[in-house]
C-alpha atoms as a PDB file:
ATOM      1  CA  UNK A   1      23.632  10.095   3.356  1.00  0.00           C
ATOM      2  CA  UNK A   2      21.163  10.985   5.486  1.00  0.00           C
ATOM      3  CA  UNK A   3      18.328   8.378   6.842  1.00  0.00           C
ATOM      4  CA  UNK A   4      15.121  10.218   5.763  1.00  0.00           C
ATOM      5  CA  UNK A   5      15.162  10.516   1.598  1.00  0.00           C
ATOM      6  CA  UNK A   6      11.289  12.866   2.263  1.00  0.00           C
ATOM      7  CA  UNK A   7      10.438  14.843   4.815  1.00  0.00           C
ATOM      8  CA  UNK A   8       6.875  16.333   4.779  1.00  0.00           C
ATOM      9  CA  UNK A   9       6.041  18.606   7.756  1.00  0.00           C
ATOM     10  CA  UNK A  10       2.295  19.901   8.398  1.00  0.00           C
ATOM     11  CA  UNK A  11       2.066  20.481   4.820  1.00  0.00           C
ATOM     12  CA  UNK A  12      -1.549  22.521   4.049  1.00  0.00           C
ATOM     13  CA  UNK A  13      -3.344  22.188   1.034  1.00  0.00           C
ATOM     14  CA  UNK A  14      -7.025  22.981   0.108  1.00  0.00           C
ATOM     15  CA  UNK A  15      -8.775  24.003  -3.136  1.00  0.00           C
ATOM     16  CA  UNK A  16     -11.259  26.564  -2.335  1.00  0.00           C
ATOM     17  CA  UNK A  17     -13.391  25.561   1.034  1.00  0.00           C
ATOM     18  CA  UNK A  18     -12.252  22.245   0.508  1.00  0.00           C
ATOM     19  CA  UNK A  19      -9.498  21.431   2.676  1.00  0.00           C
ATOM     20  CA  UNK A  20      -7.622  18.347   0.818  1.00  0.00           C
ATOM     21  CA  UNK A  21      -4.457  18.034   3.375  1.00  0.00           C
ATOM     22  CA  UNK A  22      -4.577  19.153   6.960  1.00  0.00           C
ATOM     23  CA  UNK A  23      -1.058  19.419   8.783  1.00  0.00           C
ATOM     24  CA  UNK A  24       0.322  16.492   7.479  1.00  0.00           C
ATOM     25  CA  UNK A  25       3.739  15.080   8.390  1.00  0.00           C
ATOM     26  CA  UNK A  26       5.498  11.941   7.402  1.00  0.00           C
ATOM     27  CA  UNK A  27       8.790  10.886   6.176  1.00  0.00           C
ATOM     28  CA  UNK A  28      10.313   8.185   4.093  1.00  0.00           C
ATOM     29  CA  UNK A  29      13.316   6.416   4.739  1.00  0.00           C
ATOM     30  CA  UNK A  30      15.653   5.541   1.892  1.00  0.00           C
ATOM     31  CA  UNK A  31      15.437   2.360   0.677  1.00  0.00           C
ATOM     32  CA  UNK A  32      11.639   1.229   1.639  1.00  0.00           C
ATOM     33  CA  UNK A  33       8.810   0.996   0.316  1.00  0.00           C
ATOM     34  CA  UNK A  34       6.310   3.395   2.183  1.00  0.00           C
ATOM     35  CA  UNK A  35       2.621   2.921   1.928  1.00  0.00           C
ATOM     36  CA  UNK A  36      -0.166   5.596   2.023  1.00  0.00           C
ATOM     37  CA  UNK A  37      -3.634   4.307   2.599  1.00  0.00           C
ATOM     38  CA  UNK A  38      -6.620   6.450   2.733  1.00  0.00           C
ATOM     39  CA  UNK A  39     -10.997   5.958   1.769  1.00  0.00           C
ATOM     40  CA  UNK A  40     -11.560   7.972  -1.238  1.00  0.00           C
ATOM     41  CA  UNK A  41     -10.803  11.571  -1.184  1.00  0.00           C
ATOM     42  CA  UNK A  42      -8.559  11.840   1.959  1.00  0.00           C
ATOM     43  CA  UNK A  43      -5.728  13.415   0.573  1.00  0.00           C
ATOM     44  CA  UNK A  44      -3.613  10.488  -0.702  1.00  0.00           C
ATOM     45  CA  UNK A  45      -2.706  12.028  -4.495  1.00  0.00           C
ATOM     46  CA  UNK A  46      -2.656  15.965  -3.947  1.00  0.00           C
ATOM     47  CA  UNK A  47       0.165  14.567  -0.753  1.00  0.00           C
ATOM     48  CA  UNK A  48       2.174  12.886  -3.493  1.00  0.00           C
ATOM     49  CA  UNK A  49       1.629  15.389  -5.606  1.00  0.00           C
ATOM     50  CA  UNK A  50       3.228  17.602  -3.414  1.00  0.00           C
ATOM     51  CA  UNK A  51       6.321  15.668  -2.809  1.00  0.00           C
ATOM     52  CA  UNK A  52       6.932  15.458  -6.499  1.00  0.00           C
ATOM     53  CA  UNK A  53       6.403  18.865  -6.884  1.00  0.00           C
ATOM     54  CA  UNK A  54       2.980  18.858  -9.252  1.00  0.00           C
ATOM     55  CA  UNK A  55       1.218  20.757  -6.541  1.00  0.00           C
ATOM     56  CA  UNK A  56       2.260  23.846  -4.117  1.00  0.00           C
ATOM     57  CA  UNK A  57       1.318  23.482  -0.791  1.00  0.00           C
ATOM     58  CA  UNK A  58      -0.638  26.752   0.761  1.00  0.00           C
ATOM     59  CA  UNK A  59       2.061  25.778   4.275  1.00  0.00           C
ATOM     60  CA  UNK A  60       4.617  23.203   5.760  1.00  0.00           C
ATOM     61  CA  UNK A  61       7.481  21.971   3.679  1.00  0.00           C
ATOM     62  CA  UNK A  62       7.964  19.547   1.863  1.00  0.00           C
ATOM     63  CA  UNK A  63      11.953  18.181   1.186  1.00  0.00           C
ATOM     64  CA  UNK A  64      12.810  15.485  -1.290  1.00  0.00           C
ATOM     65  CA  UNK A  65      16.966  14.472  -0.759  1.00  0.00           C
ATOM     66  CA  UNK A  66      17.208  17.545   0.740  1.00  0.00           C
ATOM     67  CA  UNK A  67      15.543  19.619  -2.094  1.00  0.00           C
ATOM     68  CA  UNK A  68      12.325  21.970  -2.083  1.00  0.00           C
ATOM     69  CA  UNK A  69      10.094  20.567  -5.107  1.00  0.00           C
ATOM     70  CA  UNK A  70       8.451  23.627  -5.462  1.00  0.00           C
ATOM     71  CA  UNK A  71      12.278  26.008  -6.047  1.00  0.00           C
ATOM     72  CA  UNK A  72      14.368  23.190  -6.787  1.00  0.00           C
ATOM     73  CA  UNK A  73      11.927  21.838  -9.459  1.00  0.00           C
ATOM     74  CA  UNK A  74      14.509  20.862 -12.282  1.00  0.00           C
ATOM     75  CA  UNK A  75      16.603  19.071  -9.733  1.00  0.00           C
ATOM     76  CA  UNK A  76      13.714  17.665  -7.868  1.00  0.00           C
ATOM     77  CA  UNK A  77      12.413  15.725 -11.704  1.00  0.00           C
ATOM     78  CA  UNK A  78      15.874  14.590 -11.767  1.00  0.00           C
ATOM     79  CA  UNK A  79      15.713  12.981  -8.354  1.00  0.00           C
ATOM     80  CA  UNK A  80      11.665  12.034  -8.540  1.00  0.00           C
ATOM     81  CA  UNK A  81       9.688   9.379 -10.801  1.00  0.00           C
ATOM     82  CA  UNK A  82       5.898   9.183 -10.809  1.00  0.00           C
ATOM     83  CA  UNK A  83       2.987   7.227 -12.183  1.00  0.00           C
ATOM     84  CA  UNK A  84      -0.023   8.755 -11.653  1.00  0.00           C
ATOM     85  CA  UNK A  85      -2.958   7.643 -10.990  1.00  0.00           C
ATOM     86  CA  UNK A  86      -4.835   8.539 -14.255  1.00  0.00           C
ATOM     87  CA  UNK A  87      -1.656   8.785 -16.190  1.00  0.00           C
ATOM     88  CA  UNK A  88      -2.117   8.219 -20.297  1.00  0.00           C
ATOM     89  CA  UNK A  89      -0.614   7.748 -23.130  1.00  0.00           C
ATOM     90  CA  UNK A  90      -1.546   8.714 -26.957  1.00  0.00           C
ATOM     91  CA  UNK A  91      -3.415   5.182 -28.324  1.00  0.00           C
ATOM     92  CA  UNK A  92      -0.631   4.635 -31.067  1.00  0.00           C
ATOM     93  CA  UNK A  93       2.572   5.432 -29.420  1.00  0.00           C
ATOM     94  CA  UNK A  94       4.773   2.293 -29.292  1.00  0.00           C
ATOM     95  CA  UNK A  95       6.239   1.273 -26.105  1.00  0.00           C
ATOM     96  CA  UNK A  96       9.761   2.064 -27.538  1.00  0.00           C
ATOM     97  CA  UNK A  97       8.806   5.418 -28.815  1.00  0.00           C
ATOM     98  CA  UNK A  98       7.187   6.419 -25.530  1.00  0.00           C
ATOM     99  CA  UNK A  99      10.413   5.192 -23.251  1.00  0.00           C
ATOM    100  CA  UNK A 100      12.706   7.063 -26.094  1.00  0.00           C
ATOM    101  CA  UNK A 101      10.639  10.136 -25.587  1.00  0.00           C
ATOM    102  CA  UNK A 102      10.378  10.463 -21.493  1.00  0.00           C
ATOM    103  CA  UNK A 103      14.515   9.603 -21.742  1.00  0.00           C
ATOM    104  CA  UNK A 104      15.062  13.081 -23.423  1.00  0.00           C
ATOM    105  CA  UNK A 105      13.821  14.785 -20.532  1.00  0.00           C
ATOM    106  CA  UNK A 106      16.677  13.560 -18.356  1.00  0.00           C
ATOM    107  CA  UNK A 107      20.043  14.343 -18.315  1.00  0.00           C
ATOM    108  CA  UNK A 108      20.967  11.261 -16.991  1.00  0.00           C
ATOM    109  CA  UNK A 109      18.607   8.657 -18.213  1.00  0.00           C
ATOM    110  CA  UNK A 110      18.441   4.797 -17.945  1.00  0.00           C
ATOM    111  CA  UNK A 111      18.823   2.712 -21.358  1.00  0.00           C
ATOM    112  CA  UNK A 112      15.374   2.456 -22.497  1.00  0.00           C
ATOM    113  CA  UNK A 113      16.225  -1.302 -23.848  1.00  0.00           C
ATOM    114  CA  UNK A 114      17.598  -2.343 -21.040  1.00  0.00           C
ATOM    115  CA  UNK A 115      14.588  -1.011 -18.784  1.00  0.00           C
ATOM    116  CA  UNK A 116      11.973  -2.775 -21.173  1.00  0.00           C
ATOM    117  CA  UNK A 117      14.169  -5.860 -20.681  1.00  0.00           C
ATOM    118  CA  UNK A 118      14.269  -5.483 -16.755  1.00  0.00           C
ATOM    119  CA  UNK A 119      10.616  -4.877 -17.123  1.00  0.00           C
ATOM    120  CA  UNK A 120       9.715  -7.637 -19.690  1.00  0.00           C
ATOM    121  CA  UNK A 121       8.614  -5.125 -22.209  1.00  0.00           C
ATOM    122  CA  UNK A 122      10.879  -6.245 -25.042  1.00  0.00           C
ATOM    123  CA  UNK A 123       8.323  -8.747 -26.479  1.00  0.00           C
ATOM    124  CA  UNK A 124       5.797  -5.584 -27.038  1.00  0.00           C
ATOM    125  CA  UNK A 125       8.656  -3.017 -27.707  1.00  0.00           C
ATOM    126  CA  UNK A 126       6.586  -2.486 -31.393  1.00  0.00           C
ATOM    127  CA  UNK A 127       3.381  -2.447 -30.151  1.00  0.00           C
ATOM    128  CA  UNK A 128       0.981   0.548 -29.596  1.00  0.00           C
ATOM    129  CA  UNK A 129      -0.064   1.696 -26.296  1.00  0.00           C
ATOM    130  CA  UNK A 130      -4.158   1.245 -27.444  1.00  0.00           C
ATOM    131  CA  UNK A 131      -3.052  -2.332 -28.039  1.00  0.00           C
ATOM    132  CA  UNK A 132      -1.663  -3.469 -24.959  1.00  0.00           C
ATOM    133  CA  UNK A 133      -3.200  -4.795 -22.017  1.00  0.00           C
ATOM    134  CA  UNK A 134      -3.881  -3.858 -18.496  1.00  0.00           C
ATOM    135  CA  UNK A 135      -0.935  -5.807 -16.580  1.00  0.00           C
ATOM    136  CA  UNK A 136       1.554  -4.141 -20.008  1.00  0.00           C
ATOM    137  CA  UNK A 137       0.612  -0.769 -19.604  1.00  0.00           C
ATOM    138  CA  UNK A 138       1.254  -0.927 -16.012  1.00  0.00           C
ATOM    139  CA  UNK A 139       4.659  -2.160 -16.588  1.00  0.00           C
ATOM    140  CA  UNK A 140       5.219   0.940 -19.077  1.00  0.00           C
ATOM    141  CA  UNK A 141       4.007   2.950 -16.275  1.00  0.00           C
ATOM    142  CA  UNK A 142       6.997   1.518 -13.629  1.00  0.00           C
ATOM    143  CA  UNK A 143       8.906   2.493 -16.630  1.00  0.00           C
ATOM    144  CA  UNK A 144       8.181   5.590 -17.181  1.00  0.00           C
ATOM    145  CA  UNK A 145       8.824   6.209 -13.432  1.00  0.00           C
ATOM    146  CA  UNK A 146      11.975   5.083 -13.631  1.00  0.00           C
ATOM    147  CA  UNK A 147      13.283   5.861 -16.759  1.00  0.00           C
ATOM    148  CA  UNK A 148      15.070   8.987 -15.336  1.00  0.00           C
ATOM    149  CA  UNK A 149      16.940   6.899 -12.764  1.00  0.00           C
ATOM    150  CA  UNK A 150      15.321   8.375  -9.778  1.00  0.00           C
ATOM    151  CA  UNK A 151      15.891   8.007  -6.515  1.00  0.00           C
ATOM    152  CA  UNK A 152      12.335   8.056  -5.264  1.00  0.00           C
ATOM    153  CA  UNK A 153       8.654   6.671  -7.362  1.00  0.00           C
ATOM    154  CA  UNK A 154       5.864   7.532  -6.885  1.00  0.00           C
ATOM    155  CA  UNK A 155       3.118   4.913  -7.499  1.00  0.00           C
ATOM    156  CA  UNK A 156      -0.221   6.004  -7.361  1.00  0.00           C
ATOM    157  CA  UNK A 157      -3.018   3.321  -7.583  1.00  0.00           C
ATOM    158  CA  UNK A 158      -0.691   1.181  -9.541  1.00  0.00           C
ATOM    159  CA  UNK A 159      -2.838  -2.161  -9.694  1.00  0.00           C
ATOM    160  CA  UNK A 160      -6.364  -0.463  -9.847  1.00  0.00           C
ATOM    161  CA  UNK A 161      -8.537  -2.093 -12.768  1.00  0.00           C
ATOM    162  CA  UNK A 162      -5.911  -5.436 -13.097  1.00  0.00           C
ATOM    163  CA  UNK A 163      -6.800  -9.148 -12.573  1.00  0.00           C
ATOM    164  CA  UNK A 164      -4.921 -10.817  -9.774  1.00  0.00           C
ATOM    165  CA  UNK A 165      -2.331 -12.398 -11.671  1.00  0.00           C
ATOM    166  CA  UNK A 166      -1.265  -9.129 -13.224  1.00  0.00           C
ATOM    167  CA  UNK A 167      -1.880  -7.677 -10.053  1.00  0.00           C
ATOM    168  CA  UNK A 168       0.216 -10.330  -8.507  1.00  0.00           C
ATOM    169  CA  UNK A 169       3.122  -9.778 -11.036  1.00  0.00           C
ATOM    170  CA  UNK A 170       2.865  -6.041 -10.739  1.00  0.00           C
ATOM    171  CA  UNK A 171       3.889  -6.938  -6.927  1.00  0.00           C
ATOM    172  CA  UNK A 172       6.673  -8.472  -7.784  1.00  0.00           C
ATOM    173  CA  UNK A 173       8.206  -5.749  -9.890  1.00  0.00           C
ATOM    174  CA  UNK A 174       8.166  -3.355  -7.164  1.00  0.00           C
ATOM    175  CA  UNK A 175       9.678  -5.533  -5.021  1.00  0.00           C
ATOM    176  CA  UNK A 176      12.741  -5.576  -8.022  1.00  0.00           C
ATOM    177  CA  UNK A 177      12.357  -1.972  -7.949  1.00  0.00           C
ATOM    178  CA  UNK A 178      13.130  -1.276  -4.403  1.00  0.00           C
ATOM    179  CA  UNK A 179      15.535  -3.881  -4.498  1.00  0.00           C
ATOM    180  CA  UNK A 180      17.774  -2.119  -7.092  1.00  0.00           C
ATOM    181  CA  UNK A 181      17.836   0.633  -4.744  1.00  0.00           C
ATOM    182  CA  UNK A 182      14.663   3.216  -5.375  1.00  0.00           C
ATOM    183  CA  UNK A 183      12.787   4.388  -2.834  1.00  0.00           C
ATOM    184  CA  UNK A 184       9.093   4.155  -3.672  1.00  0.00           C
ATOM    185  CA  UNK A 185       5.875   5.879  -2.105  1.00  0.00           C
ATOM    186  CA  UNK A 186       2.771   3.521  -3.101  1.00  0.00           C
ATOM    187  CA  UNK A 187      -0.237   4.814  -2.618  1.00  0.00           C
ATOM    188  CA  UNK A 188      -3.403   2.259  -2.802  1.00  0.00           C
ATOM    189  CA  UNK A 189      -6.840   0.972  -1.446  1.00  0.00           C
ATOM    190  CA  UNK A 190      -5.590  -2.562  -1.739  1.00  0.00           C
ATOM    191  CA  UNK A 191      -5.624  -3.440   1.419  1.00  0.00           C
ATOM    192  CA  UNK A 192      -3.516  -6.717   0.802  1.00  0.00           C
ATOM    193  CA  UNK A 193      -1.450  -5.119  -1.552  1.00  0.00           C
ATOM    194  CA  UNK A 194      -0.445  -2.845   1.534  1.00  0.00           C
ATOM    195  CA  UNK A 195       0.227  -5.772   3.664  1.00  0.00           C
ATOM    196  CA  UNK A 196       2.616  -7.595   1.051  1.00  0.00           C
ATOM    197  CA  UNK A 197       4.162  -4.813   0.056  1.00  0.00           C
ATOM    198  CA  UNK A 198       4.793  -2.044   2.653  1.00  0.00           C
ATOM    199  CA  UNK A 199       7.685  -1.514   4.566  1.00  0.00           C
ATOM    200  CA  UNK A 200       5.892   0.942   6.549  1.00  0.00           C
ATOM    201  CA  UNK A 201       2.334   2.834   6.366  1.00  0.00           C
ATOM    202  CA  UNK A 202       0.703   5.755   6.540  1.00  0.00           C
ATOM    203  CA  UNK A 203      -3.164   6.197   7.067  1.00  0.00           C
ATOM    204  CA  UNK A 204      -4.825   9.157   5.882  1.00  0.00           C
ATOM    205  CA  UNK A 205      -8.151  10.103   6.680  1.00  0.00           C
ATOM    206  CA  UNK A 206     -10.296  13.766   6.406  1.00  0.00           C
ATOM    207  CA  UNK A 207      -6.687  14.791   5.160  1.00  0.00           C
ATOM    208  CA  UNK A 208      -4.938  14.253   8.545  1.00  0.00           C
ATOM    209  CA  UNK A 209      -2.144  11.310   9.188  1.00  0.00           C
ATOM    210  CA  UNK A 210      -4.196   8.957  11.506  1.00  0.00           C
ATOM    211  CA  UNK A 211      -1.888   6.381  12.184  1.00  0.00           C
ATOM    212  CA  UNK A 212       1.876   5.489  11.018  1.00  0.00           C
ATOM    213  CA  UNK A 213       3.621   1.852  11.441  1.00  0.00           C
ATOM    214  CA  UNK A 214       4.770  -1.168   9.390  1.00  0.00           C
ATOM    215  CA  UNK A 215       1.691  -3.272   9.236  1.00  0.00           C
ATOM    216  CA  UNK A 216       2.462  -5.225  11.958  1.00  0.00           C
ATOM    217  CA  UNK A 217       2.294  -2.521  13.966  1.00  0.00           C
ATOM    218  CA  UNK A 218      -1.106  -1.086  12.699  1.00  0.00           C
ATOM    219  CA  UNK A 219      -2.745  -4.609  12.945  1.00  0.00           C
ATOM    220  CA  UNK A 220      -1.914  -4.999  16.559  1.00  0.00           C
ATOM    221  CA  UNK A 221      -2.728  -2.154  17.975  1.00  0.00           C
ATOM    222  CA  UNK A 222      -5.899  -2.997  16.003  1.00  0.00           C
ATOM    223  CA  UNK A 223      -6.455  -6.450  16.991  1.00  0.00           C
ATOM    224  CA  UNK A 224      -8.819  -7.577  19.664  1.00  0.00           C
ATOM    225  CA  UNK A 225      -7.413 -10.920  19.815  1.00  0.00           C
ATOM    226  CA  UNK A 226      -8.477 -14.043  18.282  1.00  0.00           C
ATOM    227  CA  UNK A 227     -11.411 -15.840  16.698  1.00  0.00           C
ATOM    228  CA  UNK A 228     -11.718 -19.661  16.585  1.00  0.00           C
ATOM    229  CA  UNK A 229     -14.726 -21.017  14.869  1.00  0.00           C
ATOM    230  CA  UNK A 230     -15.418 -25.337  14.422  1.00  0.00           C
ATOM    231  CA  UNK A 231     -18.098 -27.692  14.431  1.00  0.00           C
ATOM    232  CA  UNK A 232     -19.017 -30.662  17.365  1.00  0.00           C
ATOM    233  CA  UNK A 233     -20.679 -33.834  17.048  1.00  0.00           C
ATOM    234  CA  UNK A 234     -21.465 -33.657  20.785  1.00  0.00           C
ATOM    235  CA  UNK A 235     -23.496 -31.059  22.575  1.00  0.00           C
ATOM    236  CA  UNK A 236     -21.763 -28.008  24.772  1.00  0.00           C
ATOM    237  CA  UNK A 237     -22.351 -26.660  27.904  1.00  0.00           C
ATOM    238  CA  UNK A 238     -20.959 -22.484  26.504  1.00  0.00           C
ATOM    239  CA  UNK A 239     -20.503 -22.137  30.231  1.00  0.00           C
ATOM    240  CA  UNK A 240     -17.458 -24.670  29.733  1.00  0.00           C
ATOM    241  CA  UNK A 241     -16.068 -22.380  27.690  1.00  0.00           C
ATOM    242  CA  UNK A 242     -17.160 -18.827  28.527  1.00  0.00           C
ATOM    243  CA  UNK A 243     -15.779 -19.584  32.162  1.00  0.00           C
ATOM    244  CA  UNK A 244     -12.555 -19.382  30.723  1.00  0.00           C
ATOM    245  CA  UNK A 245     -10.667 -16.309  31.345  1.00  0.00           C
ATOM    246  CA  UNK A 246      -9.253 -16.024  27.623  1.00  0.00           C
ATOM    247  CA  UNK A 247     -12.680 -16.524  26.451  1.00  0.00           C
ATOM    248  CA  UNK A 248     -14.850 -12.813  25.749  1.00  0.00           C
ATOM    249  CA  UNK A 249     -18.013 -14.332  23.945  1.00  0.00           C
ATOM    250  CA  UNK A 250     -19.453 -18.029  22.307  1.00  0.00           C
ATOM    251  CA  UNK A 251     -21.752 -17.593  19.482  1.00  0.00           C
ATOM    252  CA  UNK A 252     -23.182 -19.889  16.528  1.00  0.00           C
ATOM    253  CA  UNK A 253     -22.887 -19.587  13.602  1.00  0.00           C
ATOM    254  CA  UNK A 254     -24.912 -22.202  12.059  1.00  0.00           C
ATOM    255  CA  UNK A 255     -23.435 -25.333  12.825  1.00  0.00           C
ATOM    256  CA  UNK A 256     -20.288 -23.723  13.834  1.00  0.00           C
ATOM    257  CA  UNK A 257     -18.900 -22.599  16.886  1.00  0.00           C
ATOM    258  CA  UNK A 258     -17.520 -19.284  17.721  1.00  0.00           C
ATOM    259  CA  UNK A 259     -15.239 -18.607  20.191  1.00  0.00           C
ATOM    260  CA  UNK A 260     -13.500 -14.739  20.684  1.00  0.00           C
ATOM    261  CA  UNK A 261     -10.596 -14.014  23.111  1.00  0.00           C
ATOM    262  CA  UNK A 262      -7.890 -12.857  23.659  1.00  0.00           C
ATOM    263  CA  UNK A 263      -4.391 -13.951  21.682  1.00  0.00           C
ATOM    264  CA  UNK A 264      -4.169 -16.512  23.867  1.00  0.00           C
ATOM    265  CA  UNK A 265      -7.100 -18.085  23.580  1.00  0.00           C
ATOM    266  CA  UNK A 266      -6.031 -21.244  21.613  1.00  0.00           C
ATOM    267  CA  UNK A 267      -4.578 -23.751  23.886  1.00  0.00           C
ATOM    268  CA  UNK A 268      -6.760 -23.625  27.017  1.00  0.00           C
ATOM    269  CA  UNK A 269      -9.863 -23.656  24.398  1.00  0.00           C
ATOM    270  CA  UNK A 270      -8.327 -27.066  22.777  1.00  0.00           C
ATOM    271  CA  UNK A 271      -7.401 -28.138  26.266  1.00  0.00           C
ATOM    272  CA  UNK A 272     -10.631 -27.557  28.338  1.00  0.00           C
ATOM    273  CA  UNK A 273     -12.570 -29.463  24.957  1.00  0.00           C
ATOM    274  CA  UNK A 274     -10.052 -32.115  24.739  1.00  0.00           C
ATOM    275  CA  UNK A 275     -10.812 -32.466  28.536  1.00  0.00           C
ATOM    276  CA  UNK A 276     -14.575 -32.759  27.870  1.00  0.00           C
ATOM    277  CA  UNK A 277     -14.643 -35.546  25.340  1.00  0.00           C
ATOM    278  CA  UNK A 278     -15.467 -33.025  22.868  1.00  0.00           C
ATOM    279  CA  UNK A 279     -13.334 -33.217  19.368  1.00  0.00           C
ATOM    280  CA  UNK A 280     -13.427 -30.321  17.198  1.00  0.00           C
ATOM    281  CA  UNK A 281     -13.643 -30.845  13.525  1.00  0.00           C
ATOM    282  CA  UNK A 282     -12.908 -27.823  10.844  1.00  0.00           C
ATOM    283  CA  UNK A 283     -11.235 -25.752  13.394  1.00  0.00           C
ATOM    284  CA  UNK A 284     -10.358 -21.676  11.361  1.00  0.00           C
ATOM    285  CA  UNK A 285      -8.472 -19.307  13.454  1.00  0.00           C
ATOM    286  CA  UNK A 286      -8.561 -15.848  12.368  1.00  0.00           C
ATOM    287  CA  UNK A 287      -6.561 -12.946  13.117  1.00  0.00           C
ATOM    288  CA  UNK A 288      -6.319  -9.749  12.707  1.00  0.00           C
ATOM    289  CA  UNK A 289      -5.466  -8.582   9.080  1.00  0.00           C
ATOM    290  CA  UNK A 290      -4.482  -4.989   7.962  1.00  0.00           C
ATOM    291  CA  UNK A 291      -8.364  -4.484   6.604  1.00  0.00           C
ATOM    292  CA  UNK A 292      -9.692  -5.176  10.274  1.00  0.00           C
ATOM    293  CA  UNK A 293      -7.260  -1.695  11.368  1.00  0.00           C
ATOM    294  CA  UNK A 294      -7.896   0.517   8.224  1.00  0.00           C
ATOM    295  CA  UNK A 295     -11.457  -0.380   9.568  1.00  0.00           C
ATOM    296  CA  UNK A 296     -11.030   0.461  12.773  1.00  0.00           C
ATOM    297  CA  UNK A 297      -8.561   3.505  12.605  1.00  0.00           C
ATOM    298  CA  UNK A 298     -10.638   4.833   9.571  1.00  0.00           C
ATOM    299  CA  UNK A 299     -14.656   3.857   9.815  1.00  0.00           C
ATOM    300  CA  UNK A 300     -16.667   4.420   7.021  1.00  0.00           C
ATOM    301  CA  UNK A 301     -18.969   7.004   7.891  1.00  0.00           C
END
């Protein structure tokens, strides 16, 4: 089967004068989990919304397993699940119910008791949509995505609005997801929710693909190098440190020190101190993290 389950090419979409998405192109490999990241209106959803077929794009294609959502669209439902972002249910349809309902719209669907199992849904199988709470009606969402044994979910905004241990256990279930073979497209502003999760991401800004990499990749080519921060009982010379060729600047913060280099700025800083009689107490190092590149690739304006 072939590598690439999506394959988006300088899809065009705008509403009005607005221009939404600008020539965007991307694709997702089978079997990942591939992140789009984005500030607040740059195209994240009506992109999804594409791929799943909800929206047609005004140019570029858009292929999902090898099918055109927009005039394969009963095979492309078959083949796509999605949780939208302000998806909603009626305040006293039961769990059950709701999972019975979605599986008559598939051919093919999964066992609805077995999915609220997988899911841990069974204990509120009974229980009416209005009553449940955050971290539960996000699990019914997964469910719903999935209930038509897709190949591909789409998860937009999944944790929005959850504390962090539902967030936390929302994590994990995606992880289960993509291990039991679906593809899934998350789209989110959680930043470490990104990190933990994504296989590889895409950054969207103004509409436009800004940057594409695992998060590795994003945060290094981010990174400036490394910060070290600590405190002395024993007054320093900055020139000791400053005259080191790792070193870029020495600041205070406080009582603490703060040292910026490059990545290898570590030893010869612990070195040239330990050489000095000078012992540092409550040494940090901080690196870069994936909010210091979505910062840097996409600036608030």
């Amino acid at each position: 089967m072939p590598e690439n389950l999506v394959i988006v090419e300088n899809l065009h979409k705008s509403y009005g004068s607005v221009v939404a998405v600008d020539d965007v192109s991307l694709t997702v490999r089978r079997g990942e989990i591939f992140g789009i990241l984005g500030p607040n209106g740059a195209g994240k959803t009506t992109t999804v919304e594409a791929i799943a077929g909800l929206r047609a794009p005004d140019r570029g294609t858009v292929r999902v397993a090898g099918l055109d959502p927009q005039a394969d669209r009963a095979k492309t439902t078959a083949v796509v699940g999605v949780q939208l972002q302000a998806a909603e249910l009626p305040e006293r349809l039961r769990v059950d119910e709701a999972l019975e309902l979605y599986a008559s719209f598939y051919p093919s669907p999964a066992n609805p008791a077995e999915l609220m199992e997988k899911l841990g849904l069974t204990k509120v199988r009974k229980s009416a949509f209005g009553n449940l709470s955050g971290g539960q009606k996000q699990r019914l969402s997964i469910a719903l995505a999935l209930i038509g044994n897709p190949q591909l979910a789409i998860l937009d905004e999944l944790t929005t609005g959850l504390d962090p241990q539902a967030r936390r256990d929302t994590w994990e279930l995606i992880r289960q997801v993509r291990d039991s073979g679906v593809t899934i497209i998350l789209v989110t502003h959680f930043m470490a929710e990104a990190e933990y999760l994504c296989d590889r991401i895409a950054v969207i800004d103004a509409g436009r693909v800004i940057a594409l990499d695992t998060p590795t990749g994003l945060i290094g080519a981010a990174s400036s190098g490394q910060r070290i921060s600590f405190r002395l009982t024993t007054e320093l010379d900055d020139t000791l440190l400053t005259a080191l060729p790792e070193v870029t600047t020495v600041s205070r913060d406080g009582a603490r020190i703060v040292v910026e280099g490059n990545e290898n700025l570590l030893v010869p800083l612990i070195t040239t101190l330990a050489a000095h009689h000078h012992n540092p107490l409550d040494l940090h190092t901080e690196h870069a993290t994936l909010d210091d590149a979505f910062l840097t690739l996409a600036p608030t304006p």
